[in-house]
Protein backbone atom coordinates (compact mmCIF):
# COMPACT_ATOMS: atom_id res chain seq x y z
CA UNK A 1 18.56 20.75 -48.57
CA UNK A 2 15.52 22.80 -46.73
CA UNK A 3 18.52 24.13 -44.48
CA UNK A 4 20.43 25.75 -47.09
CA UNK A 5 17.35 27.76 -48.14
CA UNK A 6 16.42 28.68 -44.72
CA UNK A 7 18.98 28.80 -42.49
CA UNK A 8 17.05 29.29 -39.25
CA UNK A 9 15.64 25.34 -40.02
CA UNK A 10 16.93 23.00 -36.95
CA UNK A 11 17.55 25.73 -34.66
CA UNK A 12 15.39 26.68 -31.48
CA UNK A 13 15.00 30.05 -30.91
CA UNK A 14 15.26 31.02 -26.97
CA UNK A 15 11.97 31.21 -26.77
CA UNK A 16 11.31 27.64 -27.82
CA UNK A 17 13.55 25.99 -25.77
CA UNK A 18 12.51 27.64 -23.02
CA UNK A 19 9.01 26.39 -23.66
CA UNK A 20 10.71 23.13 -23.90
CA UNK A 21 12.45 22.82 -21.08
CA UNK A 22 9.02 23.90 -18.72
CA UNK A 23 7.49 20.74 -20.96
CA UNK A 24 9.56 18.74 -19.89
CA UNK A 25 10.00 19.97 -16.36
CA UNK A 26 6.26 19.37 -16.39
CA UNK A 27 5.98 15.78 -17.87
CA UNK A 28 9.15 15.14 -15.42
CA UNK A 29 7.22 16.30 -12.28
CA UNK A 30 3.58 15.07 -12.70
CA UNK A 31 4.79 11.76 -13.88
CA UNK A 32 6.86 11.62 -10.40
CA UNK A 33 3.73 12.58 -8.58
CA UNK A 34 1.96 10.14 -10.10
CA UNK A 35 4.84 7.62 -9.11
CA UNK A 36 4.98 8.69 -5.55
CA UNK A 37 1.07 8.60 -5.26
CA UNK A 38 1.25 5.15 -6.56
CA UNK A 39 3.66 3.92 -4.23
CA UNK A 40 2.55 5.71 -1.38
CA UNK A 41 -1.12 5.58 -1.01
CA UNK A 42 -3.23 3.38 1.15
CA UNK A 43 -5.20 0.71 -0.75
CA UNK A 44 -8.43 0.41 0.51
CA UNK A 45 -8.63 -3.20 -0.92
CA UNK A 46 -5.45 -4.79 0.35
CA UNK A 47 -5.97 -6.90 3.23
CA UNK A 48 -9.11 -7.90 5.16
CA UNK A 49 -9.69 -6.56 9.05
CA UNK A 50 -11.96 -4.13 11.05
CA UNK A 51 -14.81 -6.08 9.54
CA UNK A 52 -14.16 -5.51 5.80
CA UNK A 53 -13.59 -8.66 4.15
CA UNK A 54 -11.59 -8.58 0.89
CA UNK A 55 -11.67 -11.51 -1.18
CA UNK A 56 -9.33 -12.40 -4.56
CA UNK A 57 -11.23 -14.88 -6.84
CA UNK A 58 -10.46 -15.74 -10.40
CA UNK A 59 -12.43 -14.42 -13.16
CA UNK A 60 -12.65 -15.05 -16.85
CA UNK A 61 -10.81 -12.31 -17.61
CA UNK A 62 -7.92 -13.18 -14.22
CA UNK A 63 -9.04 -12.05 -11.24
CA UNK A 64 -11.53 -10.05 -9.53
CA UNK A 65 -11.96 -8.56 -5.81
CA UNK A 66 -14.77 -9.21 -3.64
CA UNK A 67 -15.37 -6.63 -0.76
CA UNK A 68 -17.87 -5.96 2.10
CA UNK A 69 -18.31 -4.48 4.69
CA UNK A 70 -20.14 -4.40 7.72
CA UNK A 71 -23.63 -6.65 7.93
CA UNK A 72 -22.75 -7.86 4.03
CA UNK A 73 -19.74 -8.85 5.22
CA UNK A 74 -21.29 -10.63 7.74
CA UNK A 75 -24.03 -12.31 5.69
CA UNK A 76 -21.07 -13.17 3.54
CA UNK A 77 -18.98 -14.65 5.83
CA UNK A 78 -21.55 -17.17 7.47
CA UNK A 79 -22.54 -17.87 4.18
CA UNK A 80 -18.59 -18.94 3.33
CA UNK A 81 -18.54 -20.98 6.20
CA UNK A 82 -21.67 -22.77 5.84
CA UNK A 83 -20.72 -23.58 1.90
CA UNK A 84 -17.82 -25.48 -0.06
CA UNK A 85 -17.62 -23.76 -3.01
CA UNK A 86 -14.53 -22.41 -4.73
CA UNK A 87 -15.06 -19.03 -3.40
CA UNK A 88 -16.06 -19.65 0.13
CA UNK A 89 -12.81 -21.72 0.81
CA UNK A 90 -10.58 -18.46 -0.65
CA UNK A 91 -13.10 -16.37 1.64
CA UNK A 92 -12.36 -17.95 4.71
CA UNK A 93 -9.19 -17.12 5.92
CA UNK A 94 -9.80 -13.60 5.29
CA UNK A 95 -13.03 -13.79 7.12
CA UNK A 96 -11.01 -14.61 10.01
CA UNK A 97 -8.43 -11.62 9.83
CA UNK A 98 -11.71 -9.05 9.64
CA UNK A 99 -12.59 -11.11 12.56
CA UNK A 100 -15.68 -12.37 11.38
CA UNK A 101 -15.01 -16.19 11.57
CA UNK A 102 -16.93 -19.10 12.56
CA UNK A 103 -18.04 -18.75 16.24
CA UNK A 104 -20.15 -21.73 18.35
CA UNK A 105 -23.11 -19.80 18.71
CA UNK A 106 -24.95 -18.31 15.77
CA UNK A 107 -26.50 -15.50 17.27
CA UNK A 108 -22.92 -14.17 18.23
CA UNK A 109 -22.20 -13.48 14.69
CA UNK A 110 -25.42 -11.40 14.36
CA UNK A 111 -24.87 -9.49 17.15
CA UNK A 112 -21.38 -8.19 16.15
């Protein structure tokens, strides 16, 4: 009924669809950015090495990351070996691929 009294109703000027189509050209291109960043970028909390240790443990709420570095992860490692707790037996391995695993003599772990 509104279209019979104005007939422009439901129809985009040139104008508007122009403005449209940049929209969505927009929407279109930063959602692929945000896609290819996603995919593409290096996550700093992936996998232990170079003396970072990065742990996975579960949490109330799923899961949570533990991550050190340098003499924390250190500290933390000796600490995972020495203990039996839930968390130091998921820390372990990974204290081994940052290369901070058990060694014979305890002052070669400080000295790293």
């Amino acid at each position: 009924m509104y279209a019979k009294t104005n007939p422009r109703a439901g129809r985009l000027t040139p104008r508007q669809k122009r403005i449209f189509a940049i929209a969505a050209v927009v929407v279109i291109v930063v959602f692929g950015g945000l896609t290819a960043w996603g995919l593409l970028a290096h996550d700093s909390y992936g996998t232990s090495g170079n003396g970072c240790v990065n742990v996975t443990v579960p949490n109330t709420t799923g899961g949570s990351i533990v991550h050190y570095c340098g003499s924390q992860a250190r500290s933390f490692c000796q600490a995972s070996f020495r203990s039996q707790d839930q968390v130091s037996l998921r820390a372990r391995p990974q204290c081994v691929l940052a290369g901070l695993g058990p060694s014979a003599d305890p002052s070669a772990g400080a000295s790293k």
